[in-house]
Protein backbone atom coordinates (compact mmCIF):
# COMPACT_ATOMS: atom_id res chain seq x y z
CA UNK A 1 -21.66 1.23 15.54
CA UNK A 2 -24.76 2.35 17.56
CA UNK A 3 -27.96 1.61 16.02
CA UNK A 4 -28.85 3.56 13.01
CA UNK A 5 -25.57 4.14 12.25
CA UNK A 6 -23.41 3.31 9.03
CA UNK A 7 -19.92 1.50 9.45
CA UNK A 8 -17.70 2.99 7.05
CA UNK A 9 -17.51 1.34 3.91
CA UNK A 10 -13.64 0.54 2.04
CA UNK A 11 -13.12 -0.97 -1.40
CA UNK A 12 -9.98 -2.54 -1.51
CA UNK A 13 -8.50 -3.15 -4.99
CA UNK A 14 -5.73 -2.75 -7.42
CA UNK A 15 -6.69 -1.16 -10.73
CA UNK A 16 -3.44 0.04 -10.95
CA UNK A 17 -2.63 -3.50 -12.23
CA UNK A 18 -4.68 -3.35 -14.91
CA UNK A 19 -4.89 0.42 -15.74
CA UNK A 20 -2.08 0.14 -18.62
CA UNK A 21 -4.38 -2.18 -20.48
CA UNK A 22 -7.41 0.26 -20.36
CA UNK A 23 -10.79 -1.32 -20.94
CA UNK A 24 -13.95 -1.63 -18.38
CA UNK A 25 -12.30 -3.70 -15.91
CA UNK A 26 -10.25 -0.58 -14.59
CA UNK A 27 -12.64 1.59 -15.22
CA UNK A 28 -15.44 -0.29 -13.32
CA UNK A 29 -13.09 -0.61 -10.23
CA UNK A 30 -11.98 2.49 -10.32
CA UNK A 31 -15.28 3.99 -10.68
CA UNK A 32 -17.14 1.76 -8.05
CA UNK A 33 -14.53 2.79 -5.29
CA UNK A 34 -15.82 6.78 -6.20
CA UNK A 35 -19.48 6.50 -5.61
CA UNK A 36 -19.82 3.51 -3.25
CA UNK A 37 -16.70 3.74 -0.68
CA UNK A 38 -15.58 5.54 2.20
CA UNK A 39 -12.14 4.29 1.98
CA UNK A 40 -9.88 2.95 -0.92
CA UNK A 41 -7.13 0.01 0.20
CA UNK A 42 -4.34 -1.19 -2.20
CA UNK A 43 -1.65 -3.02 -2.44
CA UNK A 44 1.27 -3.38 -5.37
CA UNK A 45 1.62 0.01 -6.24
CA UNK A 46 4.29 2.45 -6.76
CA UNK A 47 4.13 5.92 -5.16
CA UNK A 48 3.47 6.82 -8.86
CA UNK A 49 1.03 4.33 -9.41
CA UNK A 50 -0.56 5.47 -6.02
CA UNK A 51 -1.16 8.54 -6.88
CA UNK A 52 -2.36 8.45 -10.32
CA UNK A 53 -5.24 6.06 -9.15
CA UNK A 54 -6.07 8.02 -6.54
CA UNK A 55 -6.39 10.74 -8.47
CA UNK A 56 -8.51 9.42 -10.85
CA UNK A 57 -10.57 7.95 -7.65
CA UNK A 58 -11.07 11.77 -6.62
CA UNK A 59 -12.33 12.96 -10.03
CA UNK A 60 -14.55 10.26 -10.45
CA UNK A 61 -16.08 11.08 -7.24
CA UNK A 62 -16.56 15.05 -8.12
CA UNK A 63 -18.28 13.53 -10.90
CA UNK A 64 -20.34 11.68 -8.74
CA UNK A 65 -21.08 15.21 -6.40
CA UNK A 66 -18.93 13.19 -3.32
CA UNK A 67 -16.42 15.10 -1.83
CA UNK A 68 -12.88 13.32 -2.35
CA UNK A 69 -11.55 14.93 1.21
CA UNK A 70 -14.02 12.88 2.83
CA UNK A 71 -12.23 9.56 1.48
CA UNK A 72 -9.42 8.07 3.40
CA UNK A 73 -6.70 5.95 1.49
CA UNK A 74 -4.54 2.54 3.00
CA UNK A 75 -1.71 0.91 1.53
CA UNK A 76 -0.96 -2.70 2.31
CA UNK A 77 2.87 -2.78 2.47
CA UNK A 78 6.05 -4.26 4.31
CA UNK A 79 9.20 -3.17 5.69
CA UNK A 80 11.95 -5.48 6.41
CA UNK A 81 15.10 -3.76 7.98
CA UNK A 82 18.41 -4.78 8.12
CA UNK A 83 22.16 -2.97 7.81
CA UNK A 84 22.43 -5.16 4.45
CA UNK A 85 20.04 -4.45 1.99
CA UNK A 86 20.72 -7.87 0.14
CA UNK A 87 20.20 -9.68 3.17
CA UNK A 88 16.85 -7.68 3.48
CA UNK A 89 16.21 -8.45 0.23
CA UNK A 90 16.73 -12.52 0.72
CA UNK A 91 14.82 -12.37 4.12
CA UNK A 92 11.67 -10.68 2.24
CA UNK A 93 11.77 -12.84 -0.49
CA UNK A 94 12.37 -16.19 1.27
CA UNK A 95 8.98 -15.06 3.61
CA UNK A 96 7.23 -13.83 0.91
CA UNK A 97 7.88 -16.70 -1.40
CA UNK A 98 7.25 -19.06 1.39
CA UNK A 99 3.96 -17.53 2.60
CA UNK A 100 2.27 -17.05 -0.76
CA UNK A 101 3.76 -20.49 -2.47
CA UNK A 102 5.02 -18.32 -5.08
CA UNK A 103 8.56 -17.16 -6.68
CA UNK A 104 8.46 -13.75 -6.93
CA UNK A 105 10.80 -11.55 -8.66
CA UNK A 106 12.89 -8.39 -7.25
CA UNK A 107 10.05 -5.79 -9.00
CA UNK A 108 7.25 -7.54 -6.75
CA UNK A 109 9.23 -7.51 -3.73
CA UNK A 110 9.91 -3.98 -4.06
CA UNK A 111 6.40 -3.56 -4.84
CA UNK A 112 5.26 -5.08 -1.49
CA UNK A 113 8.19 -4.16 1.15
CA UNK A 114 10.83 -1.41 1.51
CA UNK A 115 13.94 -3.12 2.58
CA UNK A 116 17.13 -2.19 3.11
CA UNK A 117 18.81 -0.26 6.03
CA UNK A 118 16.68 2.10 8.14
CA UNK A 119 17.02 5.48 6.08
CA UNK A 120 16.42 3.35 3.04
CA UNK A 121 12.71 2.07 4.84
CA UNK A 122 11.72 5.43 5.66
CA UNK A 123 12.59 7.01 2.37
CA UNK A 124 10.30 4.54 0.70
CA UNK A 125 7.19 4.65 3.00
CA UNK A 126 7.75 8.49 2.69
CA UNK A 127 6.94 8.66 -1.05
CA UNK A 128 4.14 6.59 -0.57
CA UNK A 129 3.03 9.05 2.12
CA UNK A 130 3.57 11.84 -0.34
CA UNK A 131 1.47 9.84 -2.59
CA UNK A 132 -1.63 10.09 -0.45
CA UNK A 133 -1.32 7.30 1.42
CA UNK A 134 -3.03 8.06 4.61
CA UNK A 135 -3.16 4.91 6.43
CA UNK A 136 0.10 2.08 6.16
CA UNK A 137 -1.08 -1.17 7.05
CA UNK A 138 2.11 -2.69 8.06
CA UNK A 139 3.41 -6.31 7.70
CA UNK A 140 6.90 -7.13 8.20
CA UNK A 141 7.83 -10.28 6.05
CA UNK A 142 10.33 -12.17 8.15
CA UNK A 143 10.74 -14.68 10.26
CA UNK A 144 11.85 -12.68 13.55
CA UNK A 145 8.93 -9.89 13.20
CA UNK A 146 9.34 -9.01 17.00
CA UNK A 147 13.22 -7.39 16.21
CA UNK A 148 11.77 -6.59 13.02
CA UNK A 149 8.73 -4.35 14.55
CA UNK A 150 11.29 -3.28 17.16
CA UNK A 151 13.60 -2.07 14.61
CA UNK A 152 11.03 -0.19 12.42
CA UNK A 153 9.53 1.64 16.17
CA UNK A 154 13.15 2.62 16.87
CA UNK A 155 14.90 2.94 13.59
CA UNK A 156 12.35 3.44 10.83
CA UNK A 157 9.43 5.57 12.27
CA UNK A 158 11.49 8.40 13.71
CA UNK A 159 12.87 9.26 10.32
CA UNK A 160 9.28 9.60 8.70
């Protein structure tokens, strides 16, 4: 930035997570994202889950007299494409799992990466879209991530 001027600031969390449970936590997140940030990031989210945040991210920021349209919104999320959604599936897991040292289940796969043939991609990162999501920061959990990024370019993208 030139001198004087202020970088944009983003929050990135998940209160989404949490929000079932109620209780400050959420609250607290939710709330310091409305009056401090320029930009909310997220990860783990359904469209649904998306959206109710962020809307409770806008009202909190009325409340705050900040104007919500001058927020932007990311989602952290994955695509892994192939003609077999099982074998999309596998490939996405066995990254994933190898990556993060973990063992995760179908529900936080899904939660992280659309997989599955083409269509099936784009209809997922188009809810998310529909959300709200305005930015898609895009991983692609696999091993061969130069056919998968070509395959997303050429197969995925034009159907969003």
């Amino acid at each position: 930035p030139r001198p004087g001027a202020t970088p944009p600031i983003w929050i990135a969390n998940n209160p989404h997570l949490f929000a079932a449970a109620g209780g400050p936590l959420a609250a607290r997140a939710l709330d310091r994202v409305a009056r401090l940030a320029d930009g909310w990031m997220t990860a783990f989210a359904t469209p649904e889950q998306f959206r109710r945040t962020w809307g409770d991210i806008q009202e909190r920021a009325r409340r705050h007299g900040r104007d919500p349209a001058a927020f932007e919104t990311a989602l952290y999320y994955g695509t892994q494409v192939d003609d077999k959604p099982e074998a999309a599936f596998r490939e996405a897991k066995r990254f994933l799992d190898t990556y993060y040292g973990g063992d995760f289940g179908e529900d936080r796969i899904r939660l992280w990466t659309a997989y599955g043939t083409p269509e099936e991609c784009a209809t997922e990162v188009r809810r998310y879209l529909d959300a709200g999501v305005q930015n898609l920061l895009l991983r692609f959990p696999a091993y061969d991530q130069m056919t998968q990024l070509k395959r997303f370019v050429d197969e995925v993208y034009p159907r969003i």
